[in-house]
C-alpha atoms as a PDB file:
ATOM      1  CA  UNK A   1      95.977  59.199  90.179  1.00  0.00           C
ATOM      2  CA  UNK A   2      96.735  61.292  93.279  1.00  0.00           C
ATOM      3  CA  UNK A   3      96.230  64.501  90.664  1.00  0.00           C
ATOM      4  CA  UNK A   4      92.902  63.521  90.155  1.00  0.00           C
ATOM      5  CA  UNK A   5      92.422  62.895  93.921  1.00  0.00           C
ATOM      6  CA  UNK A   6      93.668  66.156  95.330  1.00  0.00           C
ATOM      7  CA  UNK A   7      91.210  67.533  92.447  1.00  0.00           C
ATOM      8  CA  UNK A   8      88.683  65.789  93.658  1.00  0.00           C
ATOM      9  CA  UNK A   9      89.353  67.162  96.986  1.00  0.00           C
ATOM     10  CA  UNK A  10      89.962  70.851  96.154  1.00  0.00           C
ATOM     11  CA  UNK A  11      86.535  70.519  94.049  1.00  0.00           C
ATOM     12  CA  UNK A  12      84.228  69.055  97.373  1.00  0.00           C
ATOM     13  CA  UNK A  13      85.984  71.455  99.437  1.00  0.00           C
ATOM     14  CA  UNK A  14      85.321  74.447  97.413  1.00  0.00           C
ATOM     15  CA  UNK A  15      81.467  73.607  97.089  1.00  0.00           C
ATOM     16  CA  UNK A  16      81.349  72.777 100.898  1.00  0.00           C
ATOM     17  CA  UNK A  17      82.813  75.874 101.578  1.00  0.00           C
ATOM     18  CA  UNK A  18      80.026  78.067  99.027  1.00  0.00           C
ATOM     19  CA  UNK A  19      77.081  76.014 100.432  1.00  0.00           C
ATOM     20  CA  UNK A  20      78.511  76.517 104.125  1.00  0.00           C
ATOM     21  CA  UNK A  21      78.712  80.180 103.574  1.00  0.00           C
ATOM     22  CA  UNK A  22      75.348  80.540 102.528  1.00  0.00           C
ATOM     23  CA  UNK A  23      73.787  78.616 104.839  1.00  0.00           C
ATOM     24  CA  UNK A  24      76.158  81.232 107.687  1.00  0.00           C
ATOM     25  CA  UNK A  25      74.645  84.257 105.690  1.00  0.00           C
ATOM     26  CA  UNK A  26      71.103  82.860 106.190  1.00  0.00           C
ATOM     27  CA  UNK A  27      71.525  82.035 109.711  1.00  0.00           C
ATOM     28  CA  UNK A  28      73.355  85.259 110.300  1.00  0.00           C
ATOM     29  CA  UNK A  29      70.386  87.302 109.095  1.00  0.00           C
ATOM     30  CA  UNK A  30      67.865  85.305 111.083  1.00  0.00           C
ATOM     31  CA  UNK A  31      69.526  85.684 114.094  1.00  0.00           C
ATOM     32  CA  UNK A  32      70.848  89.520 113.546  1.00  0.00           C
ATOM     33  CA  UNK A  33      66.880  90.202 113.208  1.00  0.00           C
ATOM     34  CA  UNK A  34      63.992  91.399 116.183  1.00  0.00           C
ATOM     35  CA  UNK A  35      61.881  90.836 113.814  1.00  0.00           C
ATOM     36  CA  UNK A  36      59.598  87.929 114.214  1.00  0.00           C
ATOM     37  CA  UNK A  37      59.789  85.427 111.736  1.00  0.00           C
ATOM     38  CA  UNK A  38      57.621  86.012 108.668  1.00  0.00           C
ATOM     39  CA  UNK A  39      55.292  82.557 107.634  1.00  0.00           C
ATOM     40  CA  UNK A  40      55.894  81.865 103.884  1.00  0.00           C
ATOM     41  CA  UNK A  41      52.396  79.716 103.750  1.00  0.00           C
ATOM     42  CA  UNK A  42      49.018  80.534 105.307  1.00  0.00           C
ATOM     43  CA  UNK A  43      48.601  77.747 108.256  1.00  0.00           C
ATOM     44  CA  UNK A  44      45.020  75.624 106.706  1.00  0.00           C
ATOM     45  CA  UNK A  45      42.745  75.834 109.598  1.00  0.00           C
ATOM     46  CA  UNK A  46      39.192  73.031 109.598  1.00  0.00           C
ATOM     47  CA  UNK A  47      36.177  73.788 110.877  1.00  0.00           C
ATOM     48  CA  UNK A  48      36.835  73.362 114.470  1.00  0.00           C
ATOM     49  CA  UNK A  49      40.052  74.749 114.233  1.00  0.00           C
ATOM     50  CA  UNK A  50      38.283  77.698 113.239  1.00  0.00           C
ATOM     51  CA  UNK A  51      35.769  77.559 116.041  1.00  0.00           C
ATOM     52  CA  UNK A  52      38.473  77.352 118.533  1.00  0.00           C
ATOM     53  CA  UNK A  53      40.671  80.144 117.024  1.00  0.00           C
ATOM     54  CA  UNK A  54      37.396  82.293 116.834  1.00  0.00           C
ATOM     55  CA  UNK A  55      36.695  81.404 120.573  1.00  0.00           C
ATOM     56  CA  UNK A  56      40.469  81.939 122.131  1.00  0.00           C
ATOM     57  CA  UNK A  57      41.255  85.246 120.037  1.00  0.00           C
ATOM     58  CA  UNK A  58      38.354  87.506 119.768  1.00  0.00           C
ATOM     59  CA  UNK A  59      40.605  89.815 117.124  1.00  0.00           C
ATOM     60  CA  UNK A  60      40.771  87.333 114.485  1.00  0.00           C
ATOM     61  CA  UNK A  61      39.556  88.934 111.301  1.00  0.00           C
ATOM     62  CA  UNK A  62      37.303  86.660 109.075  1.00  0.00           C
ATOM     63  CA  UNK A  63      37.791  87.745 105.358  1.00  0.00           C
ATOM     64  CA  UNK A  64      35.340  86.177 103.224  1.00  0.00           C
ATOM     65  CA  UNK A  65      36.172  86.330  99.557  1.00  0.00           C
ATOM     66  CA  UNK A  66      33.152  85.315  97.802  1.00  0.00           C
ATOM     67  CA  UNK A  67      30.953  86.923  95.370  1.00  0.00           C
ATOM     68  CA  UNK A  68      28.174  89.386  96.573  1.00  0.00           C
ATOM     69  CA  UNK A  69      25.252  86.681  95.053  1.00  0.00           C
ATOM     70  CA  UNK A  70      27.583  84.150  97.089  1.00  0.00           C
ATOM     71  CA  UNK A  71      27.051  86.361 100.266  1.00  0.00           C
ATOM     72  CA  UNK A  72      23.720  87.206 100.113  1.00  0.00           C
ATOM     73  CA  UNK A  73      22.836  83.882 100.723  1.00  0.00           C
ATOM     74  CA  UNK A  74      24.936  83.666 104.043  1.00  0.00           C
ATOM     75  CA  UNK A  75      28.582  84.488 105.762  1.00  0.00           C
ATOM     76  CA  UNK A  76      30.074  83.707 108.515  1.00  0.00           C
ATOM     77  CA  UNK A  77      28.758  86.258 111.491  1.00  0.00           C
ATOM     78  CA  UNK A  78      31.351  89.179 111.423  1.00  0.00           C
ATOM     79  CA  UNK A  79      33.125  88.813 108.623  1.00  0.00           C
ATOM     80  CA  UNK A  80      34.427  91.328 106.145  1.00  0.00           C
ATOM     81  CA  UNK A  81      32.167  90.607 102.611  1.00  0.00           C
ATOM     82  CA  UNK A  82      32.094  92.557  99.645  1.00  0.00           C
ATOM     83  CA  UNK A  83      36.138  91.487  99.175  1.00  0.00           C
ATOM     84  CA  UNK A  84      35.668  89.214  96.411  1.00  0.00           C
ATOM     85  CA  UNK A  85      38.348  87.607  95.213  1.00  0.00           C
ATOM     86  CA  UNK A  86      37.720  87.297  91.539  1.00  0.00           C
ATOM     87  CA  UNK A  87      36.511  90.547  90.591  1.00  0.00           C
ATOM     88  CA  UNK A  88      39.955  91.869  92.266  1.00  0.00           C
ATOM     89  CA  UNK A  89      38.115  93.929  95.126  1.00  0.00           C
ATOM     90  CA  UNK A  90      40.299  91.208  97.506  1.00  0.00           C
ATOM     91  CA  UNK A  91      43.181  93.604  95.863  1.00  0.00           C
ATOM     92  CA  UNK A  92      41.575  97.016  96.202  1.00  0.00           C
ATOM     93  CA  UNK A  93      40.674  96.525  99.746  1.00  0.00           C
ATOM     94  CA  UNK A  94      43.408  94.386 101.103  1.00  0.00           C
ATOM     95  CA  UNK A  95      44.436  97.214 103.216  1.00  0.00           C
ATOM     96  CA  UNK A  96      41.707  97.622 104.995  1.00  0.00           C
ATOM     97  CA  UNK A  97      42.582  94.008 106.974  1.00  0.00           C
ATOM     98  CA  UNK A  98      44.608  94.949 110.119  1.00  0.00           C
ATOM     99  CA  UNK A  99      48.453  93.666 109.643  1.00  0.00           C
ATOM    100  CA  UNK A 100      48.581  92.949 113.414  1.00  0.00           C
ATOM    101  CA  UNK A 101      45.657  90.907 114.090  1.00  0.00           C
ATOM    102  CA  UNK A 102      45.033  86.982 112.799  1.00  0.00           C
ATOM    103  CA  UNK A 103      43.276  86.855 109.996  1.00  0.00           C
ATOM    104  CA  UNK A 104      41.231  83.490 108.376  1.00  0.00           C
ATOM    105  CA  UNK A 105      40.228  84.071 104.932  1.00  0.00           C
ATOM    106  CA  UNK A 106      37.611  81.691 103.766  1.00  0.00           C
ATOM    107  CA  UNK A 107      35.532  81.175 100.055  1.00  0.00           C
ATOM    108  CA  UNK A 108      32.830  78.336  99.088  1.00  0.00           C
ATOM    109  CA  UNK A 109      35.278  75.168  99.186  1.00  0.00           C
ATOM    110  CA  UNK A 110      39.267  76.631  99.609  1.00  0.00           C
ATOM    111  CA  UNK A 111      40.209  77.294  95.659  1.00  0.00           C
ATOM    112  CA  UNK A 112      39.960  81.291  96.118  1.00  0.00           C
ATOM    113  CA  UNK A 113      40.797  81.458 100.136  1.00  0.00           C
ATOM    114  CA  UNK A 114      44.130  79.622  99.641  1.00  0.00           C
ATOM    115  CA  UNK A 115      45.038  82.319  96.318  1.00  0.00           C
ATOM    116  CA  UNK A 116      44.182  85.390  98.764  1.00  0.00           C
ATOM    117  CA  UNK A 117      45.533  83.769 101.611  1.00  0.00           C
ATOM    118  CA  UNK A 118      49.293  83.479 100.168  1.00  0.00           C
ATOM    119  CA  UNK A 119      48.708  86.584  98.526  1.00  0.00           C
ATOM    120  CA  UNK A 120      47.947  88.347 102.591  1.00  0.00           C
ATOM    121  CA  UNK A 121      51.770  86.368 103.261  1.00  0.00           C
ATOM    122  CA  UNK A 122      53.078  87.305  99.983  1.00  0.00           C
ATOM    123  CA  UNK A 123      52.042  91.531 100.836  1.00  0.00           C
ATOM    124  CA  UNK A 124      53.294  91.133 104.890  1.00  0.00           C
ATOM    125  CA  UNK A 125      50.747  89.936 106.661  1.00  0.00           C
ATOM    126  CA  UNK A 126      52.229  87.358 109.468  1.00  0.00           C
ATOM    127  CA  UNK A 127      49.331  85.154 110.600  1.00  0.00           C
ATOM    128  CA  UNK A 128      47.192  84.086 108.375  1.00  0.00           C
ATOM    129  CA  UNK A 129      45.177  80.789 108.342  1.00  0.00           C
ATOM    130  CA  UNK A 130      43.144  79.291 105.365  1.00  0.00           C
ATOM    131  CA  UNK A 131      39.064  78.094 106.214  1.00  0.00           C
ATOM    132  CA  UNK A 132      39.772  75.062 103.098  1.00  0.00           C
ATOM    133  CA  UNK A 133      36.427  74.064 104.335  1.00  0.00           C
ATOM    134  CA  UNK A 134      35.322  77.620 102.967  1.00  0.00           C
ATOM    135  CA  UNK A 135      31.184  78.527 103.891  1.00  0.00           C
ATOM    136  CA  UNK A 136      29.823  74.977 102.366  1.00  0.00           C
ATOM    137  CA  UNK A 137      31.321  73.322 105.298  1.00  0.00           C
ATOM    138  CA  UNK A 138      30.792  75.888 107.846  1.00  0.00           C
ATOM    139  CA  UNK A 139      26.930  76.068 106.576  1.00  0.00           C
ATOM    140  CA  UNK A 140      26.795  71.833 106.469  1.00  0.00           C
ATOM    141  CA  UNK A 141      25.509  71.932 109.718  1.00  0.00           C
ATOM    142  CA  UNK A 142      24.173  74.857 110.638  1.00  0.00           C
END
């Protein structure tokens, strides 16, 4: 019986010890680092959320990642079209968004902004926010 017990022990010790260690090395490197702290998930933003992040930081970029027909019938005023998401133009011109500035990327109803928003986090871009409203609810009322 005490065999099995100091097993036990030396088993939960070892496995405390591995998941201890890397939780240190995680810790370590967060804490070694200037760097700010890159978000993993675009932040979803409504429509006044939108209107107040538009009004408090006049550098936020507005990507919208519809189709041209979906444009030409209206877009939010000042924001980057012709970066449609499906036809992969999102991809071809990513780099012409500005890594240092906010950026809201918005579609018709959120299925296409939330894809090109993780895809901004996934390629280094540090603030990003998601319009899941997309045009149809910035348009609802307008």
């Amino acid at each position: 019986m005490k065999s099995y017990i100091i097993l036990l022990i030396a088993t939960l010790s070892i496995v405390a010890c591995n998941t201890k260690e890397a939780q240190n090395e995680n810790n370590e490197e967060v804490a070694a680092s200037t760097e700010p702290v890159q978000n993993i998930n675009p932040v979803k933003v409504d429509k006044e959320g939108l209107k107040k992040l538009m009004a408090e930081n006049p550098d936020v970029q507005l990507v919208d990642v519809r189709t041209v027909n979906e444009t030409d019938l209206g877009h939010i005023e000042g924001a980057l079209i012709g970066m449609d998401f499906l036809s992969g133009e999102f991809k071809n011109r990513m780099n012409s968004i500005d890594k240092e500035k906010p950026v809201v990327v918005y579609c018709a109803k959120g299925g296409r902004s939330a894809k090109a928003a993780q895809e901004l986090v996934d390629n280094g871009y540090t603030v990003v926010y998601d319009y899941s409203g997309g045009y149809t609810d910035w348009s609802a009322d307008q």
